[in-house]
C-alpha atoms as a PDB file:
ATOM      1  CA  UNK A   1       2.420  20.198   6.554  1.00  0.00           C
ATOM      2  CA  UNK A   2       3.636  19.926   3.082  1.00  0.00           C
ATOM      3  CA  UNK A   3       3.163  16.338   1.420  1.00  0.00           C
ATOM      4  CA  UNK A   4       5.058  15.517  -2.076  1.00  0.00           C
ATOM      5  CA  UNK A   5       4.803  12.278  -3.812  1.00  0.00           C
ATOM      6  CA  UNK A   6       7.591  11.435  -6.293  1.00  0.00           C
ATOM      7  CA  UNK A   7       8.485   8.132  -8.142  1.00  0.00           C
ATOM      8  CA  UNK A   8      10.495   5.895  -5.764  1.00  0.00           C
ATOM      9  CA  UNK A   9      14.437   5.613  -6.744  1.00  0.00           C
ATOM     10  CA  UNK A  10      16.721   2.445  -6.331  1.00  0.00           C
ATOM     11  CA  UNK A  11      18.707   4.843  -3.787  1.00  0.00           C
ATOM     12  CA  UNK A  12      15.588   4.625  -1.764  1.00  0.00           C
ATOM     13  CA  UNK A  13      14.655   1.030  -1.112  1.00  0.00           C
ATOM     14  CA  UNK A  14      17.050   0.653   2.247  1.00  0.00           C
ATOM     15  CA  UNK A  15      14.438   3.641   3.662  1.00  0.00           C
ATOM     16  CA  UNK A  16      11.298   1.490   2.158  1.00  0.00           C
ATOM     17  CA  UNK A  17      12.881  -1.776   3.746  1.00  0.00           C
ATOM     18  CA  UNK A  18      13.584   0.261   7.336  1.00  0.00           C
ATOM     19  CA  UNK A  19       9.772   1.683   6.712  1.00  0.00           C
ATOM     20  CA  UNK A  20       8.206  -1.788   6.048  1.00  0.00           C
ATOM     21  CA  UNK A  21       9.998  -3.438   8.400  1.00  0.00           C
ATOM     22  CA  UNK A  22       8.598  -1.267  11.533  1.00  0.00           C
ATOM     23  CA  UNK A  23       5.019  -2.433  10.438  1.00  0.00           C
ATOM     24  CA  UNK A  24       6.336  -6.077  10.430  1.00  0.00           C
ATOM     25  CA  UNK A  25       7.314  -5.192  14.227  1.00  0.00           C
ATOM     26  CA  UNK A  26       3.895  -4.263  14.881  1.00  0.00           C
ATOM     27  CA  UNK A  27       2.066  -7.075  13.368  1.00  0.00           C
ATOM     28  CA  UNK A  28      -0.901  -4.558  12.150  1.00  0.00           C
ATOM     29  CA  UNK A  29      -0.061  -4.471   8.428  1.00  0.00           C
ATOM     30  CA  UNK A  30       1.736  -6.970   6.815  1.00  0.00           C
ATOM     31  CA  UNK A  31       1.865 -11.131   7.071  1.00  0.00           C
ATOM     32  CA  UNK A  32       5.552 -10.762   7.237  1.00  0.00           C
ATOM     33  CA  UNK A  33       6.504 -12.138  10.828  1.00  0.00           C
ATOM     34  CA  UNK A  34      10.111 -11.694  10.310  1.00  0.00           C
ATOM     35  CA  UNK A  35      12.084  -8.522   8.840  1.00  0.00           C
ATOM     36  CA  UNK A  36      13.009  -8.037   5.248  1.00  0.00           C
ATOM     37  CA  UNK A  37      16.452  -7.149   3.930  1.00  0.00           C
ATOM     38  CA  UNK A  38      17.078  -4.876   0.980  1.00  0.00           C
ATOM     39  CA  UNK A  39      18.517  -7.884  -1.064  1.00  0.00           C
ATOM     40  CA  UNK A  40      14.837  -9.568  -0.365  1.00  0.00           C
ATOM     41  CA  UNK A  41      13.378  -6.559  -1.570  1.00  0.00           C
ATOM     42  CA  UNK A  42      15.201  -6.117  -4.593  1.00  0.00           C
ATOM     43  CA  UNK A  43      12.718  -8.130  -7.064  1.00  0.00           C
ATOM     44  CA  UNK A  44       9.434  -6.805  -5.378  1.00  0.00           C
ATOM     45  CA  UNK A  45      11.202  -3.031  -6.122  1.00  0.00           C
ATOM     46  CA  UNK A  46      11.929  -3.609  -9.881  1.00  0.00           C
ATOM     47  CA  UNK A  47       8.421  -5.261 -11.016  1.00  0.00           C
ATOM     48  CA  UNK A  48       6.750  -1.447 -10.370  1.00  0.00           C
ATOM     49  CA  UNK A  49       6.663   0.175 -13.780  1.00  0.00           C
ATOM     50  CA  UNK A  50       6.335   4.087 -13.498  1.00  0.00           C
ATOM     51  CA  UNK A  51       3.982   4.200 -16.615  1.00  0.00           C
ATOM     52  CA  UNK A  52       1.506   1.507 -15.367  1.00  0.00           C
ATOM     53  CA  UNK A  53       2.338   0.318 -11.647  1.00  0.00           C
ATOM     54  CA  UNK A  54       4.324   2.524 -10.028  1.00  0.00           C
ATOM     55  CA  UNK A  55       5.676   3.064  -6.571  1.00  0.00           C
ATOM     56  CA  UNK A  56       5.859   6.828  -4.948  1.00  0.00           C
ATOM     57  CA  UNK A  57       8.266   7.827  -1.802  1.00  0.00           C
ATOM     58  CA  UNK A  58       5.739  10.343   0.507  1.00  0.00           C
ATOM     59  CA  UNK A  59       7.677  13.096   1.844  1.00  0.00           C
ATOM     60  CA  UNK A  60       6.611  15.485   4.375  1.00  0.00           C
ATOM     61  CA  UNK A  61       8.517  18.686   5.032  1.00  0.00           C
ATOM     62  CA  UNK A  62      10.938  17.159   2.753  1.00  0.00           C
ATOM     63  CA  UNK A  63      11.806  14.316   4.923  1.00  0.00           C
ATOM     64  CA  UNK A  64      10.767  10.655   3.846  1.00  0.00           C
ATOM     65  CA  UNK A  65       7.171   9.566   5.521  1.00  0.00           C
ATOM     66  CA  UNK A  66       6.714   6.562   3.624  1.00  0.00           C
ATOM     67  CA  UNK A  67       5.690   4.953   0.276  1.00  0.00           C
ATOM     68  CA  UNK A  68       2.588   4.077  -1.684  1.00  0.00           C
ATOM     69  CA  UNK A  69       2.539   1.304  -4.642  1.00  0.00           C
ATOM     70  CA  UNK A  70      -0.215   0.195  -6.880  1.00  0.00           C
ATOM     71  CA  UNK A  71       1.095  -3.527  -7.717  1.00  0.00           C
ATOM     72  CA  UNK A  72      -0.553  -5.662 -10.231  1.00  0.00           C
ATOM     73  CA  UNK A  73      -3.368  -7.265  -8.323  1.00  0.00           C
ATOM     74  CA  UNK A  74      -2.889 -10.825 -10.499  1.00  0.00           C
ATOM     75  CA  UNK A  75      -0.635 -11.671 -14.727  1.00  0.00           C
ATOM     76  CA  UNK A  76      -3.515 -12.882 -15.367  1.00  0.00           C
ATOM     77  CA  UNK A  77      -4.918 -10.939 -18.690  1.00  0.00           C
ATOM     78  CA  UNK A  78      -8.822 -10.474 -17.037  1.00  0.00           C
ATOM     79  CA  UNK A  79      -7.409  -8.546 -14.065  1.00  0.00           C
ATOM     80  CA  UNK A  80      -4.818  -6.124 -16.028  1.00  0.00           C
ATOM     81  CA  UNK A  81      -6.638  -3.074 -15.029  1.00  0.00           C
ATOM     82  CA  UNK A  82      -6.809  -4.235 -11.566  1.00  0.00           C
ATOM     83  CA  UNK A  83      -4.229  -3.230  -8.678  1.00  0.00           C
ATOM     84  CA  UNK A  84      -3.266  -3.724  -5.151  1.00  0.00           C
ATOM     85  CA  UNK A  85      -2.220  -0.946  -2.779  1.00  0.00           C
ATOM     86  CA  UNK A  86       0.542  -0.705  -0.430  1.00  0.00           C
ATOM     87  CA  UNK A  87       0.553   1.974   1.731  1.00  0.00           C
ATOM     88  CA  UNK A  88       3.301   2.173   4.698  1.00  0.00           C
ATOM     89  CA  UNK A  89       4.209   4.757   6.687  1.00  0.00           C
ATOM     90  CA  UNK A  90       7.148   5.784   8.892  1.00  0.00           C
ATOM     91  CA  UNK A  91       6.168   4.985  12.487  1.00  0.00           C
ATOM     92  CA  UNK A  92       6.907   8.525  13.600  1.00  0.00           C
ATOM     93  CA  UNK A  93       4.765   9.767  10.506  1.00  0.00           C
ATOM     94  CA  UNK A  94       1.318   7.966  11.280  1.00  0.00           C
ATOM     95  CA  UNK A  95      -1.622   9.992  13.029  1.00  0.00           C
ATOM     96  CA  UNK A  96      -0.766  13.237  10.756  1.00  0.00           C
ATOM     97  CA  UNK A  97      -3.423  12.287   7.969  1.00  0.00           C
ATOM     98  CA  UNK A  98      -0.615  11.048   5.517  1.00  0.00           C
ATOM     99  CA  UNK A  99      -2.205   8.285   4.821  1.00  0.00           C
ATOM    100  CA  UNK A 100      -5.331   9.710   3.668  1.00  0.00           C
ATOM    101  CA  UNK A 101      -3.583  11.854   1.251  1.00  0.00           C
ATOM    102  CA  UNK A 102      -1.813   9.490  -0.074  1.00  0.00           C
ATOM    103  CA  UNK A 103      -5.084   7.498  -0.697  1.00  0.00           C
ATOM    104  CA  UNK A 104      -6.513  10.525  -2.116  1.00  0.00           C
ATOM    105  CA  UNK A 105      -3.336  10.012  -4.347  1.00  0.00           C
ATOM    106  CA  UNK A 106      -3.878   6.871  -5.340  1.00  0.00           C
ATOM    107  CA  UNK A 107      -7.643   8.077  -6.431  1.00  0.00           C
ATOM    108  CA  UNK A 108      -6.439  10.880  -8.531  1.00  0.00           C
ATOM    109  CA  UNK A 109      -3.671   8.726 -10.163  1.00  0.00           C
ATOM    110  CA  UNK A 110      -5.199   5.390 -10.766  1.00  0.00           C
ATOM    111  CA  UNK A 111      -7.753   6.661 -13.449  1.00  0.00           C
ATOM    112  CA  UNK A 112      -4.548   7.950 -15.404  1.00  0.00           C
ATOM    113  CA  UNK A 113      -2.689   4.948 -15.676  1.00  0.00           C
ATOM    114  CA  UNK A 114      -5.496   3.211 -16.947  1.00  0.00           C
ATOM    115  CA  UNK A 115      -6.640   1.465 -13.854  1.00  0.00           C
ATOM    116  CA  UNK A 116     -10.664   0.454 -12.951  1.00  0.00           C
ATOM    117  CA  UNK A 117     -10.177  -0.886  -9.516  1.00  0.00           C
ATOM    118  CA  UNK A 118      -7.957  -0.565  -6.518  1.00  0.00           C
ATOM    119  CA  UNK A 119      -8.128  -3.465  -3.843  1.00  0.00           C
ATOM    120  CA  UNK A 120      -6.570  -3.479  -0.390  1.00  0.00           C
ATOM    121  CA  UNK A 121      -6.007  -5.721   1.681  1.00  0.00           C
ATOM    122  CA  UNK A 122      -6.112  -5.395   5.352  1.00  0.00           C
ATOM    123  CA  UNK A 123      -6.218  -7.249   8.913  1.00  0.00           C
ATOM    124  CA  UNK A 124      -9.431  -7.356  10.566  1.00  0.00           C
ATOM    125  CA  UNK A 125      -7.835  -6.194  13.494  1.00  0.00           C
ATOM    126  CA  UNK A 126      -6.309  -2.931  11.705  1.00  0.00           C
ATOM    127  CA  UNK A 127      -9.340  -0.951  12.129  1.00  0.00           C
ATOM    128  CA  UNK A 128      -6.991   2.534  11.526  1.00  0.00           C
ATOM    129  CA  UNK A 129      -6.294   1.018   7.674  1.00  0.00           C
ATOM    130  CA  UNK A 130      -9.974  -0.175   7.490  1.00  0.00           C
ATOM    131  CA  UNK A 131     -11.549   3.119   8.246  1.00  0.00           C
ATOM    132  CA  UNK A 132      -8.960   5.225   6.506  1.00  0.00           C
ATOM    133  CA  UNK A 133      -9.845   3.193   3.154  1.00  0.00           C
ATOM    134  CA  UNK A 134     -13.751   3.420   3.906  1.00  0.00           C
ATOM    135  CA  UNK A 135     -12.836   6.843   4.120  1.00  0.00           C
ATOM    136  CA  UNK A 136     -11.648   7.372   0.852  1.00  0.00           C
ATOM    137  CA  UNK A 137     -15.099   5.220  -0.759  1.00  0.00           C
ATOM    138  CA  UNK A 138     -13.849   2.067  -0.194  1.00  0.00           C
ATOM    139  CA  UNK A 139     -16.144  -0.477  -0.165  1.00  0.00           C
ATOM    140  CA  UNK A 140     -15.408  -4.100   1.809  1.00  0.00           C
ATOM    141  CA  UNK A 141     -15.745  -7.003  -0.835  1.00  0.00           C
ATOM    142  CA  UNK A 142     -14.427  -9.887   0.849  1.00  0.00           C
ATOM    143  CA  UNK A 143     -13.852 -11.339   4.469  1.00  0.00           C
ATOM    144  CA  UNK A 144     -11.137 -14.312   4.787  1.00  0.00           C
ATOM    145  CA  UNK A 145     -11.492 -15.769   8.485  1.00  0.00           C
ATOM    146  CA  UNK A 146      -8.184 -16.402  10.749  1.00  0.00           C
ATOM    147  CA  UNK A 147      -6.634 -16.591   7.298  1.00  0.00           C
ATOM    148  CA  UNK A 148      -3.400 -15.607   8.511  1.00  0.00           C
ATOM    149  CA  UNK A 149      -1.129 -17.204  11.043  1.00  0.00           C
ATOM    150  CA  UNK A 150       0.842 -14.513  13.058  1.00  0.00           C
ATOM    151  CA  UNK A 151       3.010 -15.389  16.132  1.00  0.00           C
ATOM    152  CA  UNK A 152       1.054 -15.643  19.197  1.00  0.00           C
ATOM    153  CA  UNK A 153      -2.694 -15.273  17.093  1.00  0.00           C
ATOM    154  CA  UNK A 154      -4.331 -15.643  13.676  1.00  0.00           C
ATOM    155  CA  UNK A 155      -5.994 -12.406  11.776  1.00  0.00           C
ATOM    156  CA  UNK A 156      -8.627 -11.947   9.580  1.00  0.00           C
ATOM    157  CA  UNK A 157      -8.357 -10.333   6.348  1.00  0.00           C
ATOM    158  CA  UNK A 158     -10.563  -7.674   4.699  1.00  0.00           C
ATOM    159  CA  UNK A 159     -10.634  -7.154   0.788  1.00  0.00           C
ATOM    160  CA  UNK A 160     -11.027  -3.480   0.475  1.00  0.00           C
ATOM    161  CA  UNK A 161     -11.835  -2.036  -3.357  1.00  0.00           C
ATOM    162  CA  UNK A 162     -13.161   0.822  -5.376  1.00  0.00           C
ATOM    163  CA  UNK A 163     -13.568   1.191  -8.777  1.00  0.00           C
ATOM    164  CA  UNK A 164     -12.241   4.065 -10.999  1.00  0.00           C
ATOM    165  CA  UNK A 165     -13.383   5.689 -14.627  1.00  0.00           C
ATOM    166  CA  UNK A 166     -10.245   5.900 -16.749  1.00  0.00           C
ATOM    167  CA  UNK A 167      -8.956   8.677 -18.533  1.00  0.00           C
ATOM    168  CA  UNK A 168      -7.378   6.617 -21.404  1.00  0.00           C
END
């Protein structure tokens, strides 16, 4: 299995929409309970910034698996070295330990653009997520009870971080 990351093009945001919206389907990842269009997506895609927040397309064997971000966890001045991950990947891509390289990714990047701490945030019930982050030295900081109201139950969410030594 060959894995490439590679900074995330305009031209691929209808694949990142199709991606994202699968986990929406399942209800494991994301507090979206409806499905996202591109046009939706179009503001979220422009705020990453290559040199500081960037988003990377995962492709395995060529073929697109999925995307990784580190977003800016808050504008707020005090958290500026601080982001959030978002990790998704293709339904048919999950279970081939793609994820945890593209954590591993985020662990070897992060100290070069400058960042101290990566948080995640992820449903109590999403125990794949939750052990794939511990994994990778992720600690849990925070527990928010039945925080989030999804059709037919309400979830818990987990604050997942780790902090990093910059290279700047």
């Amino acid at each position: 299995m060959s894995i490439q990351f590679r900074q995330a093009k305009r031209a691929d945001l209808s694949l990142i929409v199709a991606i994202y919206n699968e986990a929406v389907a399942t209800k494991q990842s994301t507090a979206d309970v409806q499905p996202v269009t591109v046009a939706q997506r179009e503001d979220w895609f422009t705020s990453f910034n290559p040199l500081r927040f960037p988003l990377w397309m995962i492709e395995n064997e060529g073929r697109v698996a999925g995307f990784v971000g580190l977003e800016p966890y808050s504008d707020r001045a005090g958290y500026r070295h601080v982001a959030e991950a978002a990790l998704y990947l293709a339904s048919d891509q999950q279970g081939q330990h793609i994820g945890s390289q593209a954590v591993d990714w985020i662990a070897q990047q992060a100290p070069k653009l400058g960042l101290t701490t990566v948080i995640a945030r992820i449903f109590g019930h999403n125990q794949a997520s939750r052990k794939l982050f511990e994994k990778a030295g992720y600690e849990q900081w925070g527990h928010l009870p039945e925080i989030a109201e999804m059709p037919g139950f309400t979830a818990d969410l987990e604050v997942y971080g780790r902090h990093f030594t910059t290279t700047d």
